[in-house]
Protein backbone atom coordinates (compact mmCIF):
# COMPACT_ATOMS: atom_id res chain seq x y z
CA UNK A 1 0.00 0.00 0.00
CA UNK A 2 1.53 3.56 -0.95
CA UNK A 3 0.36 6.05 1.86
CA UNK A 4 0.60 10.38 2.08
CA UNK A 5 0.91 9.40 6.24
CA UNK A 6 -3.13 10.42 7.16
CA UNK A 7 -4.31 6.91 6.12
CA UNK A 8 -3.82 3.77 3.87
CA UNK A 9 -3.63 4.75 0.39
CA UNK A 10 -3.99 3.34 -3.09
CA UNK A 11 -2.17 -0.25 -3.84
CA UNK A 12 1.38 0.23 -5.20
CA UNK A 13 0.09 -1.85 -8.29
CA UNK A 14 -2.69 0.58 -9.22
CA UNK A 15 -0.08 3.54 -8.51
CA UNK A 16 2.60 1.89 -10.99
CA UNK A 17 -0.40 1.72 -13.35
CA UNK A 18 -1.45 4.87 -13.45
CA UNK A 19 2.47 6.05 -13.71
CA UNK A 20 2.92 4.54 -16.74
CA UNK A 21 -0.41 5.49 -18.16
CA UNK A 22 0.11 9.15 -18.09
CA UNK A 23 4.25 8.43 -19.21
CA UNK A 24 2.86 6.72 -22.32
CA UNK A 25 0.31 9.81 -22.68
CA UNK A 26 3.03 12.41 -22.51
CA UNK A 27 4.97 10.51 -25.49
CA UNK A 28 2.13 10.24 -27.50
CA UNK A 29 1.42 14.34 -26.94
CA UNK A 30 4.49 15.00 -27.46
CA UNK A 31 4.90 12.90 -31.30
CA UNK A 32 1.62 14.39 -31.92
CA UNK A 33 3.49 18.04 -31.26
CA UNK A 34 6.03 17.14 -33.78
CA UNK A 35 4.39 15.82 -36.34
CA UNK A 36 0.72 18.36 -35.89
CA UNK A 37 0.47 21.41 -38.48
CA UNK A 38 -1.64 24.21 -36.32
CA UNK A 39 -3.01 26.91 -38.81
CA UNK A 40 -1.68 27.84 -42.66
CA UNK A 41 1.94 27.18 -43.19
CA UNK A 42 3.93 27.89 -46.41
CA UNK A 43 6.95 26.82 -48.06
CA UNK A 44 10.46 29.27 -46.36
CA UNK A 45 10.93 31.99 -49.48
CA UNK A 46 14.32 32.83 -48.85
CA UNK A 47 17.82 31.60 -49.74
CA UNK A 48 20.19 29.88 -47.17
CA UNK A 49 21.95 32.59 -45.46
CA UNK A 50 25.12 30.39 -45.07
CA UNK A 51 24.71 29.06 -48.43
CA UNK A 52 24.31 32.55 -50.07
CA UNK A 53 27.55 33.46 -48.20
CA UNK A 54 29.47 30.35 -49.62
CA UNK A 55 28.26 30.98 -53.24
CA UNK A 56 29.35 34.02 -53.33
CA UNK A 57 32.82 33.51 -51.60
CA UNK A 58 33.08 30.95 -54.84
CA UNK A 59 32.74 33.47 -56.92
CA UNK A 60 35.65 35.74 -56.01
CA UNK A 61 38.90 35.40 -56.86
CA UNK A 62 41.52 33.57 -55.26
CA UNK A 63 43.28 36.24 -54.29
CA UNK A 64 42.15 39.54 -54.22
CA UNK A 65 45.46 41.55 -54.23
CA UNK A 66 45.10 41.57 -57.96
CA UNK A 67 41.97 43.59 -57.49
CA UNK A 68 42.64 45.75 -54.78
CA UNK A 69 45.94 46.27 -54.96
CA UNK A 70 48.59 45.96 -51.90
CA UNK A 71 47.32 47.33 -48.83
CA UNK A 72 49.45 50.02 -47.99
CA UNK A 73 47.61 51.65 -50.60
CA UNK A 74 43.76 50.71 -48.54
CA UNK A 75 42.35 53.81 -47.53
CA UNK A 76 40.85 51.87 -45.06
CA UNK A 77 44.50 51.66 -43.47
CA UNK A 78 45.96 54.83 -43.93
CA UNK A 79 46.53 56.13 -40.67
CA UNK A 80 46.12 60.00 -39.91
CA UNK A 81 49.44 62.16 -39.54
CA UNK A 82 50.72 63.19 -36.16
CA UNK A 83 54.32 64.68 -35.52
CA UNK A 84 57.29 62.92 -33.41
CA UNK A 85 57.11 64.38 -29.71
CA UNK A 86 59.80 66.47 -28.69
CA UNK A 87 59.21 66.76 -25.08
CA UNK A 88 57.19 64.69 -22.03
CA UNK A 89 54.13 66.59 -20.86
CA UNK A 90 50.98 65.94 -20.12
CA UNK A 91 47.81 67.73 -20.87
CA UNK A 92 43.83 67.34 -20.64
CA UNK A 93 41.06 67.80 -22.29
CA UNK A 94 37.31 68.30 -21.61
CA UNK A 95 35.61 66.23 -25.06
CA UNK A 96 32.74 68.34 -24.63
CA UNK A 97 30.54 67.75 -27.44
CA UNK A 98 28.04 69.99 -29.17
CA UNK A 99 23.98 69.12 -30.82
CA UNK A 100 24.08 69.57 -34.54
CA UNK A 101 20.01 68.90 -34.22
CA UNK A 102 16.99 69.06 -31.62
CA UNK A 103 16.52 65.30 -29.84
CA UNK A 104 13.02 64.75 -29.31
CA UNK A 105 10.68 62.97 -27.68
CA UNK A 106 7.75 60.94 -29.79
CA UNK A 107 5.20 63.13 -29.00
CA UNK A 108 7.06 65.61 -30.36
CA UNK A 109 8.48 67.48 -27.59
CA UNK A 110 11.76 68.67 -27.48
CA UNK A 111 14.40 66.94 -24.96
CA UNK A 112 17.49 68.39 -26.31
CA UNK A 113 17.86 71.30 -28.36
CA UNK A 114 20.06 71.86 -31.53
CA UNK A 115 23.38 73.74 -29.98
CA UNK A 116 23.18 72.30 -26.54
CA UNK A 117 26.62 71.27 -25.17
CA UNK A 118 27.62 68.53 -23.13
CA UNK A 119 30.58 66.28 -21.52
CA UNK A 120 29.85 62.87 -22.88
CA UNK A 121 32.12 61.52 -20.07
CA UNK A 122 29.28 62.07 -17.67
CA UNK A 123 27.63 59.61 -19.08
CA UNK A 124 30.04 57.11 -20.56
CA UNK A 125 33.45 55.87 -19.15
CA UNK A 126 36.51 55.42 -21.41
CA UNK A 127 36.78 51.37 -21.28
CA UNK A 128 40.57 51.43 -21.96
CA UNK A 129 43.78 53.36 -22.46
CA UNK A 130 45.18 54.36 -26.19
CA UNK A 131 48.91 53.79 -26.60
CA UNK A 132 49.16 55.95 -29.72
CA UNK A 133 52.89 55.79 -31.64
CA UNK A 134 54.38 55.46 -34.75
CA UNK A 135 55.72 52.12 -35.91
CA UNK A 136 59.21 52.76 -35.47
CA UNK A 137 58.12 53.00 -31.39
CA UNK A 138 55.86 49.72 -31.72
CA UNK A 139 58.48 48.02 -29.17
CA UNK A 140 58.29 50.60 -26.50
CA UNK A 141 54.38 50.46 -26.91
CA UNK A 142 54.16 46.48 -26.38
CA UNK A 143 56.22 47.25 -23.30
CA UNK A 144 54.45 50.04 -21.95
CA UNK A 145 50.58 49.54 -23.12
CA UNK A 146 48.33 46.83 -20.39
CA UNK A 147 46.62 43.55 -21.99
CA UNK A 148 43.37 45.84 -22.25
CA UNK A 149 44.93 48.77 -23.54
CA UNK A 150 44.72 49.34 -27.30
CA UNK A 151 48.02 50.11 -29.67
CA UNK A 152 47.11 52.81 -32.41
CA UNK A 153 49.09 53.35 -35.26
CA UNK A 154 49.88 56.78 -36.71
CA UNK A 155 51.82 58.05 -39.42
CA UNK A 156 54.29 61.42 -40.09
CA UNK A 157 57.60 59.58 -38.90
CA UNK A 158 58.76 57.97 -42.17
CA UNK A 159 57.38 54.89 -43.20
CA UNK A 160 53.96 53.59 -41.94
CA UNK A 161 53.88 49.67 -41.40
CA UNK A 162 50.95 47.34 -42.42
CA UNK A 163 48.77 47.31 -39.56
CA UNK A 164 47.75 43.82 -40.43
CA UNK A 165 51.57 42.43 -40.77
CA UNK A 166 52.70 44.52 -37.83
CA UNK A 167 49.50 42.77 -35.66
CA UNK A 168 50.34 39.19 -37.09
CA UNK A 169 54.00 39.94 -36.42
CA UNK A 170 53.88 40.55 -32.46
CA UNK A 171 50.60 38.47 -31.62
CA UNK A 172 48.79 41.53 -31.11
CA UNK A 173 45.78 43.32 -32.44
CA UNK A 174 47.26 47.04 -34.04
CA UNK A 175 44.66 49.56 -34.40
CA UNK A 176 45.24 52.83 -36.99
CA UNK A 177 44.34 56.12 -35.85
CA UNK A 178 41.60 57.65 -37.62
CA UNK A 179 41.39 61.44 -38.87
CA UNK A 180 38.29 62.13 -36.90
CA UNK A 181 39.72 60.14 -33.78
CA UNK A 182 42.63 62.55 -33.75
CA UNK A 183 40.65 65.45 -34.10
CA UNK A 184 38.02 64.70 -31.15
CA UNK A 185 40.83 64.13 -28.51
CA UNK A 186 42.81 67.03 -29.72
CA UNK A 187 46.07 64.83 -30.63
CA UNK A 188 48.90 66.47 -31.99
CA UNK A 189 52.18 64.13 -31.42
CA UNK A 190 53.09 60.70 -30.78
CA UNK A 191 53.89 58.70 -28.46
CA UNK A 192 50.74 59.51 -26.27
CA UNK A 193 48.79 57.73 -23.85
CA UNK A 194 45.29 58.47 -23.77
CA UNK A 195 43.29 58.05 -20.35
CA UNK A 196 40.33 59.18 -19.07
CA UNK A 197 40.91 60.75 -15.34
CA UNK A 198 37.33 61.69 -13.89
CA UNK A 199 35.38 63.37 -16.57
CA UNK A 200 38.36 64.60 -18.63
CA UNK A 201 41.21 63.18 -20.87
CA UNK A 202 44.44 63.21 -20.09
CA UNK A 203 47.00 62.93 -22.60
CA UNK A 204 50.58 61.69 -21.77
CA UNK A 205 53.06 62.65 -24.28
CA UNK A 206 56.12 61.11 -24.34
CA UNK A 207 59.43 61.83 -25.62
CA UNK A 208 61.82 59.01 -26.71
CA UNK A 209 65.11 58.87 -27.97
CA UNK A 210 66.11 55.43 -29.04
CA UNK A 211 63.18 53.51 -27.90
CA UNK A 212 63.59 54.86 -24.53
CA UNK A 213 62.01 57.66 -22.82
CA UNK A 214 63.85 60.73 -22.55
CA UNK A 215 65.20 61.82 -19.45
């Protein structure tokens, strides 16, 4: 006899029964699920996403440099221009930023008007340091810059290296600094560090003289 402890109960046989009776029922539910069409269906329209990616991988050549030429010549990798620097100093910034257009709400009322001015940093924190240099200082960057921190590459000190060789070369990813990046935080020369200290930037500029900073 199976008992809940107020009484005897039902016979373990007839509980075993009915165990195995709603166990079969839940199988048969669930094959009915699988194989059940509830309301209209049609036929799935469009292409393979993965297939549609292969085909037209097929269809491109080989190698691409042929095309595109070498990639020093990408402007997707031309790094903007900043000078060498010729002294250590460091200097900060306030990235405030400026409303080209009003921000509204949907009903149509205005939450921020065109022209108003604020610090984004209020808002939003800087997630890592920028170890900006030229190539020729790439050594004293791997050195100096944290796992987390990012290595930019400039140009304006002779000969700009291939990002992507550069990267492949010390096991690290190499960013290149972008016109509009150097304009924002106000860069002028490099080496520089860029940090964000409370709601500011600081910029570290550092002055080396065979790899090594200056004294």
């Amino acid at each position: 006899m199976v008992s809940d402890g107020n009484g005897p109960g039902w016979p373990r046989a007839v509980v075993w029964i009915a165990a195995e009776l709603c166990a079969a029922g839940l199988k048969v539910a669930a094959a009915h699920a699988e194989s059940s069409t509830i309301g209209r269906t049609w036929p799935i329209a469009e292409v393979d996403a993965l297939s549609e990616i292969e085909a037209k991988a097929a269809s491109l050549p080989a190698d691409m440099s042929a095309r595109f030429g070498p990639r020093s010549r990408w402007p997707a990798l031309r790094a903007a221009s900043l000078a060498p620097a010729t002294q250590t100093r460091v200097r900060s910034l306030v990235p405030f930023y400026t409303l080209d257009m009003d921000i509204t709400l949907p009903d149509g009322r205005t939450l921020y008007p065109k022209g108003f001015t604020f610090n984004p940093l209020t808002y939003v924190s800087l997630p890592q340091r920028l170890v900006v240099v030229h190539d020729r200082d790439l050594a004293w960057a791997l050195t100096t810059a944290a796992p987390t921190d990012w290595i930019v590459l400039a140009s304006g000190a002779g000969r700009t290296g291939d990002p992507v060789e550069l990267g492949e070369k010390v096991g690290r990813t190499i960013f290149i600094l972008e016109d509009h990046v150097k304009e924002r935080l106000g860069l002028t020369v490099a080496p520089v560090i860029v940090s964000q200290v409370a709601q500011r930037i600081e910029l570290r500029e550092v002055h080396l003289v065979k790899g090594r900073q200056a004294p």
